[in-house]
PDB file of N, CA and C in Angstrom:
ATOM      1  N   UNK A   1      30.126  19.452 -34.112  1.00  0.00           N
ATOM      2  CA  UNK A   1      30.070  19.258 -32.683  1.00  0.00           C
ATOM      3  C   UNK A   1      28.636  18.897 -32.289  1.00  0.00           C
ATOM      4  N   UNK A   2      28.609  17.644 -31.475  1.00  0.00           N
ATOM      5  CA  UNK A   2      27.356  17.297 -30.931  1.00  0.00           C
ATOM      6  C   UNK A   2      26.526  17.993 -29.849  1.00  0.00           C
ATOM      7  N   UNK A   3      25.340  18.553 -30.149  1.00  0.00           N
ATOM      8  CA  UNK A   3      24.925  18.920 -28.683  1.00  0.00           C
ATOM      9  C   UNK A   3      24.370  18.309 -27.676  1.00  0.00           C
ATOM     10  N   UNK A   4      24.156  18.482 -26.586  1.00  0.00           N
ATOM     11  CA  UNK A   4      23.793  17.739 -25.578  1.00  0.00           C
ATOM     12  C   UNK A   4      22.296  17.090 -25.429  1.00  0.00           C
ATOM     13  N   UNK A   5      21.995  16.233 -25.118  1.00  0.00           N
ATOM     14  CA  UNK A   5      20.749  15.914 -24.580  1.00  0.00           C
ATOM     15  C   UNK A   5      19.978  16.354 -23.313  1.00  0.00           C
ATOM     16  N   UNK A   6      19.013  16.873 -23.780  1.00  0.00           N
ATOM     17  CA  UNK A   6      18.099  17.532 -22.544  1.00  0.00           C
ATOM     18  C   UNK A   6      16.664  16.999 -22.675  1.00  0.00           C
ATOM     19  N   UNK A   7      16.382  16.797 -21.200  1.00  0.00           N
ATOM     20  CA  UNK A   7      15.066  16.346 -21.177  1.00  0.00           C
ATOM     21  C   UNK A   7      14.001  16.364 -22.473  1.00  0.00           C
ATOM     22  N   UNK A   8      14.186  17.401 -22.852  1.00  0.00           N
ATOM     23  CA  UNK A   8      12.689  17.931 -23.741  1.00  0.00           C
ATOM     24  C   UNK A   8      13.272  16.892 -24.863  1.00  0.00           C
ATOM     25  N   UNK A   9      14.639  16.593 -25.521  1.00  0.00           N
ATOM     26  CA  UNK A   9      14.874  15.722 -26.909  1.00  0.00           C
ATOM     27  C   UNK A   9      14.497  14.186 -26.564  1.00  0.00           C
ATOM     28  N   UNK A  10      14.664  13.546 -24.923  1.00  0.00           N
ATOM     29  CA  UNK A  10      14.068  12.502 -24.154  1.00  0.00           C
ATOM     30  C   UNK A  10      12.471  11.797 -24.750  1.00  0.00           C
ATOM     31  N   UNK A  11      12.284  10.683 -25.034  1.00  0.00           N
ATOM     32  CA  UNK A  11      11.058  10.705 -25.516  1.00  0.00           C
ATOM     33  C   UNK A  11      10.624   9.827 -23.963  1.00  0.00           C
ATOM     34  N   UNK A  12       9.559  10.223 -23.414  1.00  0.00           N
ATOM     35  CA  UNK A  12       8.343  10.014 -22.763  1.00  0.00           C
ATOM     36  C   UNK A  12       8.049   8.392 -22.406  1.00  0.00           C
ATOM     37  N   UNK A  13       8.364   7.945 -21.486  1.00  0.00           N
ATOM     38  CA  UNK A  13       8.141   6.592 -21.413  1.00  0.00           C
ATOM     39  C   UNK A  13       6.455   6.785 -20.597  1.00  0.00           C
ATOM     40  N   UNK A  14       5.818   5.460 -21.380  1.00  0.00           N
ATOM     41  CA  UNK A  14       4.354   5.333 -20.596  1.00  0.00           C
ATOM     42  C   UNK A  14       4.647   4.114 -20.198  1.00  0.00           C
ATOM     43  N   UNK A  15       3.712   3.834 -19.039  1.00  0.00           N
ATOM     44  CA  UNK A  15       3.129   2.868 -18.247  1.00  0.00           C
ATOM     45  C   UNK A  15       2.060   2.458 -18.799  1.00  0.00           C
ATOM     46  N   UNK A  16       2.194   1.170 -19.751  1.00  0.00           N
ATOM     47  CA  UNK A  16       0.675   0.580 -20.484  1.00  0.00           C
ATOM     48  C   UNK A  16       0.157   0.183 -19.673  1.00  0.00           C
ATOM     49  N   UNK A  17       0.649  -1.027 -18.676  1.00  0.00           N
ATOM     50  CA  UNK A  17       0.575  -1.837 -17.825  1.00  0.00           C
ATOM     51  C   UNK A  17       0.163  -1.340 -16.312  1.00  0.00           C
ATOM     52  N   UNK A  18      -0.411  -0.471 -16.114  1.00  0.00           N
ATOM     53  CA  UNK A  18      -1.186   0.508 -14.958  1.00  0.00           C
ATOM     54  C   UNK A  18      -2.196   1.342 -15.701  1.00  0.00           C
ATOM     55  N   UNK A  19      -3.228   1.177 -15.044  1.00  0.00           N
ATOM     56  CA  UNK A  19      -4.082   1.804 -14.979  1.00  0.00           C
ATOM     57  C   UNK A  19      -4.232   3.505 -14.231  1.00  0.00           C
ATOM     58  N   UNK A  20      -4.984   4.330 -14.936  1.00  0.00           N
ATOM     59  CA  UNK A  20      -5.157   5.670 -14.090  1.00  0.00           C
ATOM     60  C   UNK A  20      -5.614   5.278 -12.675  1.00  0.00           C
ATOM     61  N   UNK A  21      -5.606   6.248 -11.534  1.00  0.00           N
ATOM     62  CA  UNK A  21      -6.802   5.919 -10.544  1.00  0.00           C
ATOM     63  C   UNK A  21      -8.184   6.336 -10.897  1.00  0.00           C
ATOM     64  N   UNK A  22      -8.198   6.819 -11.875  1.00  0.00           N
ATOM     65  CA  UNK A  22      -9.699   7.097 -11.790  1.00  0.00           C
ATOM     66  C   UNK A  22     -10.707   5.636 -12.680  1.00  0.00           C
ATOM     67  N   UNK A  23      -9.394   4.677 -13.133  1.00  0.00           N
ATOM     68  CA  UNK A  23      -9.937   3.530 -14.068  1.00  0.00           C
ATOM     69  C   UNK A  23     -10.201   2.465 -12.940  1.00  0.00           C
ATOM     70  N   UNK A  24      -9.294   2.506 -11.990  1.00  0.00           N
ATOM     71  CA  UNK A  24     -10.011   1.543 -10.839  1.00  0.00           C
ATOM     72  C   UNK A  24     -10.394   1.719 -10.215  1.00  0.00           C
ATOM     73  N   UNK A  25     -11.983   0.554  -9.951  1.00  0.00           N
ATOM     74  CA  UNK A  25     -12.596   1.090  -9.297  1.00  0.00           C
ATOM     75  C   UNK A  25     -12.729   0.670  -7.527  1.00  0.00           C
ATOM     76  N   UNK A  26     -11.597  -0.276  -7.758  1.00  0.00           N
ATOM     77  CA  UNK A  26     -11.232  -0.532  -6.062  1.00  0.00           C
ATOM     78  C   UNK A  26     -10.233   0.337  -5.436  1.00  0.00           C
ATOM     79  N   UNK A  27      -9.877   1.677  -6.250  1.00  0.00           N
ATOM     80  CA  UNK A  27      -9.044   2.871  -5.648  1.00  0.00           C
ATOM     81  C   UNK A  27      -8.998   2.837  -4.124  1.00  0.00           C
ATOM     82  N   UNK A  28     -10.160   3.517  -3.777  1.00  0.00           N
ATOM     83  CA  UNK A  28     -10.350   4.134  -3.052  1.00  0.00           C
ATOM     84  C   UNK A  28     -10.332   3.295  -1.695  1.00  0.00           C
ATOM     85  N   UNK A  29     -11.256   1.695  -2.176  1.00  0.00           N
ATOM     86  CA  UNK A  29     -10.966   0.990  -0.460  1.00  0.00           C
ATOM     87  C   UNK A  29      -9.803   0.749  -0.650  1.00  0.00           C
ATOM     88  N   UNK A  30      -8.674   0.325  -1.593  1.00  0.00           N
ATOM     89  CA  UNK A  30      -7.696  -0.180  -1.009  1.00  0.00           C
ATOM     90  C   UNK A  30      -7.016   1.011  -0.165  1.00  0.00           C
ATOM     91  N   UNK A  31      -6.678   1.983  -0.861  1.00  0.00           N
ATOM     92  CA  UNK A  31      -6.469   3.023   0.000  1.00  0.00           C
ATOM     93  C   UNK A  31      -6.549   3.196   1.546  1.00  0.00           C
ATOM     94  N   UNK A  32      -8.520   3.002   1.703  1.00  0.00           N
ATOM     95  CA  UNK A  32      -8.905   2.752   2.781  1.00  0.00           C
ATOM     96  C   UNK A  32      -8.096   1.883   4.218  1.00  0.00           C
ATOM     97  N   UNK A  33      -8.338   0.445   3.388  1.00  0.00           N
ATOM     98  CA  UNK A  33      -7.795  -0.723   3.568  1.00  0.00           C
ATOM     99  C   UNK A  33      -6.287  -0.622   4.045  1.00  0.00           C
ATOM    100  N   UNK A  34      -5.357   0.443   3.052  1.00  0.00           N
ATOM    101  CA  UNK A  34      -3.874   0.601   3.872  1.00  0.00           C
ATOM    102  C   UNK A  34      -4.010   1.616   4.699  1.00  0.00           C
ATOM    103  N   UNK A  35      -4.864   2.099   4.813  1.00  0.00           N
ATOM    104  CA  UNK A  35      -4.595   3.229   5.934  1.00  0.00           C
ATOM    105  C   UNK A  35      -4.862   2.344   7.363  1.00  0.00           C
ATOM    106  N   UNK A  36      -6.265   1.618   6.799  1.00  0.00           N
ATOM    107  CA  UNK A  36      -6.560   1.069   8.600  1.00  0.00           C
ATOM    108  C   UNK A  36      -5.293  -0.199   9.189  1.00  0.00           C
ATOM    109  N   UNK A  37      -4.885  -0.786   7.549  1.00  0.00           N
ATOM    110  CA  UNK A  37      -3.519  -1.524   7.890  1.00  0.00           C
ATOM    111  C   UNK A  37      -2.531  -0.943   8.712  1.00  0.00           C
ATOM    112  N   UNK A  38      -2.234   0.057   8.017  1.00  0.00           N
ATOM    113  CA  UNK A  38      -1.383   0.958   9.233  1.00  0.00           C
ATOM    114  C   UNK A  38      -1.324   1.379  10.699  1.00  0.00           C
ATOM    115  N   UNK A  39      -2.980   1.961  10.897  1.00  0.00           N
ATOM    116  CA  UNK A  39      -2.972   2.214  11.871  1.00  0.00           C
ATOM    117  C   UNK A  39      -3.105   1.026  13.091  1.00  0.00           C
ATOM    118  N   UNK A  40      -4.089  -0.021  12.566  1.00  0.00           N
ATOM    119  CA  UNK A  40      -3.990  -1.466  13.238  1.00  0.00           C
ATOM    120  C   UNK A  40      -2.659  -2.176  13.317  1.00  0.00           C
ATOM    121  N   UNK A  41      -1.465  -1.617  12.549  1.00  0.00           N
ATOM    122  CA  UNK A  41      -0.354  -2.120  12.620  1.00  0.00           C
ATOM    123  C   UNK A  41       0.412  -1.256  14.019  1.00  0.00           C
ATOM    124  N   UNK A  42       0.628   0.052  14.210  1.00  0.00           N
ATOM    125  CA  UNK A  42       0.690   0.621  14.852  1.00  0.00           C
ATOM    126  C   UNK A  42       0.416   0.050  16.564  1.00  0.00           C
ATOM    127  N   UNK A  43      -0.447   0.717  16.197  1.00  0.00           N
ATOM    128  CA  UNK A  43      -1.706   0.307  17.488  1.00  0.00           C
ATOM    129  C   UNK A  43      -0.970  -1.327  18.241  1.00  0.00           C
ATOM    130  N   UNK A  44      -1.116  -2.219  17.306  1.00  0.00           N
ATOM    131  CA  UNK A  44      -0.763  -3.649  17.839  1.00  0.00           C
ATOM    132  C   UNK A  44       0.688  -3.561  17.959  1.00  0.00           C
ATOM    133  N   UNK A  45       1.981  -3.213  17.495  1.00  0.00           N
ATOM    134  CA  UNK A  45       3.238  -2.799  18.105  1.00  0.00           C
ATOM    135  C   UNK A  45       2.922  -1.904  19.739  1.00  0.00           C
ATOM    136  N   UNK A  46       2.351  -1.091  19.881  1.00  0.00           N
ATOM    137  CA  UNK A  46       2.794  -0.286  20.549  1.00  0.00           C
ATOM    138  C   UNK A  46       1.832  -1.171  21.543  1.00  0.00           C
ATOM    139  N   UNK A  47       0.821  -1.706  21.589  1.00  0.00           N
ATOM    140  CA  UNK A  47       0.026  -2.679  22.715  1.00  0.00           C
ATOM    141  C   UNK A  47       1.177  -3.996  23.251  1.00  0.00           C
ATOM    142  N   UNK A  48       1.364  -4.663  21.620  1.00  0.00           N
ATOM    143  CA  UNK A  48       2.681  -5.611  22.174  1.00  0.00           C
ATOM    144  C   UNK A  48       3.616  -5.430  22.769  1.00  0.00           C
ATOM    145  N   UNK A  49       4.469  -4.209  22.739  1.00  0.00           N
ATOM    146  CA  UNK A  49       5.812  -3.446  23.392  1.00  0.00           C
ATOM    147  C   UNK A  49       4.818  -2.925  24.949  1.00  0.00           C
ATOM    148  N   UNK A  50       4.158  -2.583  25.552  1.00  0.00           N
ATOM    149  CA  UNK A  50       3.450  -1.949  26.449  1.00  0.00           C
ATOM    150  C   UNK A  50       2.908  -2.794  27.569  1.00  0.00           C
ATOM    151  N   UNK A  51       1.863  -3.741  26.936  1.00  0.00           N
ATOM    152  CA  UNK A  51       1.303  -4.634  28.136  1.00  0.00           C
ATOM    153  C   UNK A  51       1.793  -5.689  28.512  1.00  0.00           C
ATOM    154  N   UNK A  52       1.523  -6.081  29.710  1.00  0.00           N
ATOM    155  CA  UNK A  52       1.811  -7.404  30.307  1.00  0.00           C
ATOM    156  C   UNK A  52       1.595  -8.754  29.093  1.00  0.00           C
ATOM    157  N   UNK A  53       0.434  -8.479  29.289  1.00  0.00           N
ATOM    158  CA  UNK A  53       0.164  -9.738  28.159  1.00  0.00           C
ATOM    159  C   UNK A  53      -0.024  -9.504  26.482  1.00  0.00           C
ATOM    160  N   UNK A  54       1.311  -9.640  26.075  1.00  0.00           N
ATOM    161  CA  UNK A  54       1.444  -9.570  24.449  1.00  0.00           C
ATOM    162  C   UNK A  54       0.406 -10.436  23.347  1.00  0.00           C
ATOM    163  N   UNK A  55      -0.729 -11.307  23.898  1.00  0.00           N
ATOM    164  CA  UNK A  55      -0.991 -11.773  22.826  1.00  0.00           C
ATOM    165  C   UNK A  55      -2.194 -11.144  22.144  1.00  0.00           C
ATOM    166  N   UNK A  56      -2.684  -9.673  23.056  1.00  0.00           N
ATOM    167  CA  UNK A  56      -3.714  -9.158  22.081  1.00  0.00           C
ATOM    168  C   UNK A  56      -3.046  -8.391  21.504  1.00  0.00           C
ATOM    169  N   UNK A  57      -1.382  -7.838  21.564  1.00  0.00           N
ATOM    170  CA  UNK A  57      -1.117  -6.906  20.237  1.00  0.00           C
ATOM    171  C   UNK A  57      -0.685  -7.832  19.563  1.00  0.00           C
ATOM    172  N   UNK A  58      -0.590  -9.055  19.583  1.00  0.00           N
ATOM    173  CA  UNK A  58      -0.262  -9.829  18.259  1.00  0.00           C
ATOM    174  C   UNK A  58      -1.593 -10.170  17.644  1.00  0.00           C
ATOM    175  N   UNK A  59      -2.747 -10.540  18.409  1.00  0.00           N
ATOM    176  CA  UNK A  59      -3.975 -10.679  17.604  1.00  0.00           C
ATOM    177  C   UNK A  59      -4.054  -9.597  16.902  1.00  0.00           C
ATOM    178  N   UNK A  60      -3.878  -8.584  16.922  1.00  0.00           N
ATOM    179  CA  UNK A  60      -4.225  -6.942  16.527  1.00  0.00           C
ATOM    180  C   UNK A  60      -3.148  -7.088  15.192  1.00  0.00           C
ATOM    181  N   UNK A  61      -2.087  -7.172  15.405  1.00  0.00           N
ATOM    182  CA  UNK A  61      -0.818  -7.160  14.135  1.00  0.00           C
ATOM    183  C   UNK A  61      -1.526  -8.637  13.115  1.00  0.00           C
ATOM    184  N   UNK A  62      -1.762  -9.539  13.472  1.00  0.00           N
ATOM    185  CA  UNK A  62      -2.611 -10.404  12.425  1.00  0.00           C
ATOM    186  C   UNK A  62      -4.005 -10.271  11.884  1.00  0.00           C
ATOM    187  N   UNK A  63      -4.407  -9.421  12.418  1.00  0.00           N
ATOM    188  CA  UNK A  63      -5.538  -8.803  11.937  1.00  0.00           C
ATOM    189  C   UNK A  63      -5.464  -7.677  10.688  1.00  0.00           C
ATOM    190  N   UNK A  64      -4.299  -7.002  11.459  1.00  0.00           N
ATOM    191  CA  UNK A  64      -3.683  -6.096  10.411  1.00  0.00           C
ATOM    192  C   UNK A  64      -3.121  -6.820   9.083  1.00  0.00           C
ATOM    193  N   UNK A  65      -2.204  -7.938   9.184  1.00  0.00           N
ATOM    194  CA  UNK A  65      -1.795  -8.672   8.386  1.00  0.00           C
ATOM    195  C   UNK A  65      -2.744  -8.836   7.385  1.00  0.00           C
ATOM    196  N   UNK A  66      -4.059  -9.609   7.484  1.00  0.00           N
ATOM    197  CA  UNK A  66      -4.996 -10.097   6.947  1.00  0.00           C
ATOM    198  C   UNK A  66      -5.691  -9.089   6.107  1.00  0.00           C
ATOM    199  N   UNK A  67      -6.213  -8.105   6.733  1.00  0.00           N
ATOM    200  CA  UNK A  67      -6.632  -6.661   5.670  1.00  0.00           C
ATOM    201  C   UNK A  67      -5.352  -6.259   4.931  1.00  0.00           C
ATOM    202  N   UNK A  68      -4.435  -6.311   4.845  1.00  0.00           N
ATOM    203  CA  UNK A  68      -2.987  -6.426   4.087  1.00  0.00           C
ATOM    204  C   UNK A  68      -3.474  -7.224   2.903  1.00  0.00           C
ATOM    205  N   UNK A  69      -3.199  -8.401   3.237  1.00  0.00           N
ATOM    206  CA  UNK A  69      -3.971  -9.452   2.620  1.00  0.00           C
ATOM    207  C   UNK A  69      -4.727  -9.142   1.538  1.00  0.00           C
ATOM    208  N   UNK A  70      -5.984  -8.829   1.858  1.00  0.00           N
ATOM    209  CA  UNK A  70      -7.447  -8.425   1.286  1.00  0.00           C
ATOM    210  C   UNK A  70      -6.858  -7.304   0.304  1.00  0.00           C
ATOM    211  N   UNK A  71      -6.130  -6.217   0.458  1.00  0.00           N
ATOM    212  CA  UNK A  71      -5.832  -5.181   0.174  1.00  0.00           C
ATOM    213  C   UNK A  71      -5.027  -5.778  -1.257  1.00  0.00           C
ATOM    214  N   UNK A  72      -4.000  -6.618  -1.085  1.00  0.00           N
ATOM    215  CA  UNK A  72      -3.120  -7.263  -1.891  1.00  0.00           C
ATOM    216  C   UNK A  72      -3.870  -8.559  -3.046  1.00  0.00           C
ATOM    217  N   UNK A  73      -4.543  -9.161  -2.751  1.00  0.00           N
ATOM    218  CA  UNK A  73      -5.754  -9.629  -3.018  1.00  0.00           C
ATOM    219  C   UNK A  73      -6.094  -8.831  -4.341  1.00  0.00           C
ATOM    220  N   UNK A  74      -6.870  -7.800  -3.859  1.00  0.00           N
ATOM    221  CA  UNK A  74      -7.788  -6.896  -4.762  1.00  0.00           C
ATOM    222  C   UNK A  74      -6.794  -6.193  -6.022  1.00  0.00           C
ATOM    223  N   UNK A  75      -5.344  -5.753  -4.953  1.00  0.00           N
ATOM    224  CA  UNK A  75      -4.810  -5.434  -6.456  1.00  0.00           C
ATOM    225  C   UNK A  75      -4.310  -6.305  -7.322  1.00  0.00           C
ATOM    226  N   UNK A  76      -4.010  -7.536  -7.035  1.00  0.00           N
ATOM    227  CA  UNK A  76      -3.258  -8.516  -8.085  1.00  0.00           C
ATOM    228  C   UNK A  76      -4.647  -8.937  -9.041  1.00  0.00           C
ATOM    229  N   UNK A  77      -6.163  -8.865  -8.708  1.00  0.00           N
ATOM    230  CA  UNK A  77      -7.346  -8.877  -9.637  1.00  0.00           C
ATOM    231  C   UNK A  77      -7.444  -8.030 -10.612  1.00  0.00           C
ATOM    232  N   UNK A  78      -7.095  -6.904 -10.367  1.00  0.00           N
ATOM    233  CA  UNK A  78      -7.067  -5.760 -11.363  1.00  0.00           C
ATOM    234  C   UNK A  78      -5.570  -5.090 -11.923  1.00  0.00           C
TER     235      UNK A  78
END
């Protein structure tokens, strides 16, 4: 009779193809970089939905876009 498979008989798959965070060293701005994406994303929805004149929360959401960008940028280099 066969016994079952449990995690621990499972062998361990690695990720060659990623790096630790502590091996890159653009960690930390991109990080940066999505946080202020976010919040500039935010910010420009809730200005666009709110004011009369929508085209500074769309300047604000393409701004956001663009540090997106930069952010996306940096990781496809490393």
């Amino acid at each position: 009779m066969e016994e079952p498979i449990t995690n621990q008989d499972q062998p361990t798959r690695s990720r060659r193809h990623r790096r630790p965070a502590s091996e890159d060293p653009f960690f930390a701005l991109r990080n940066i970089l999505n946080i202020i994406f976010m919040v500039l994303a935010v910010i420009g929805v809730i200005i666009y939905l709110v004011a009369e004149d929508n085209t500074i929360g769309v300047y604000i959401i393409i701004g956001a876009i663009v540090l997106k960008m930069v952010e996306c940028c940096l990781r496809m280099l490393h």
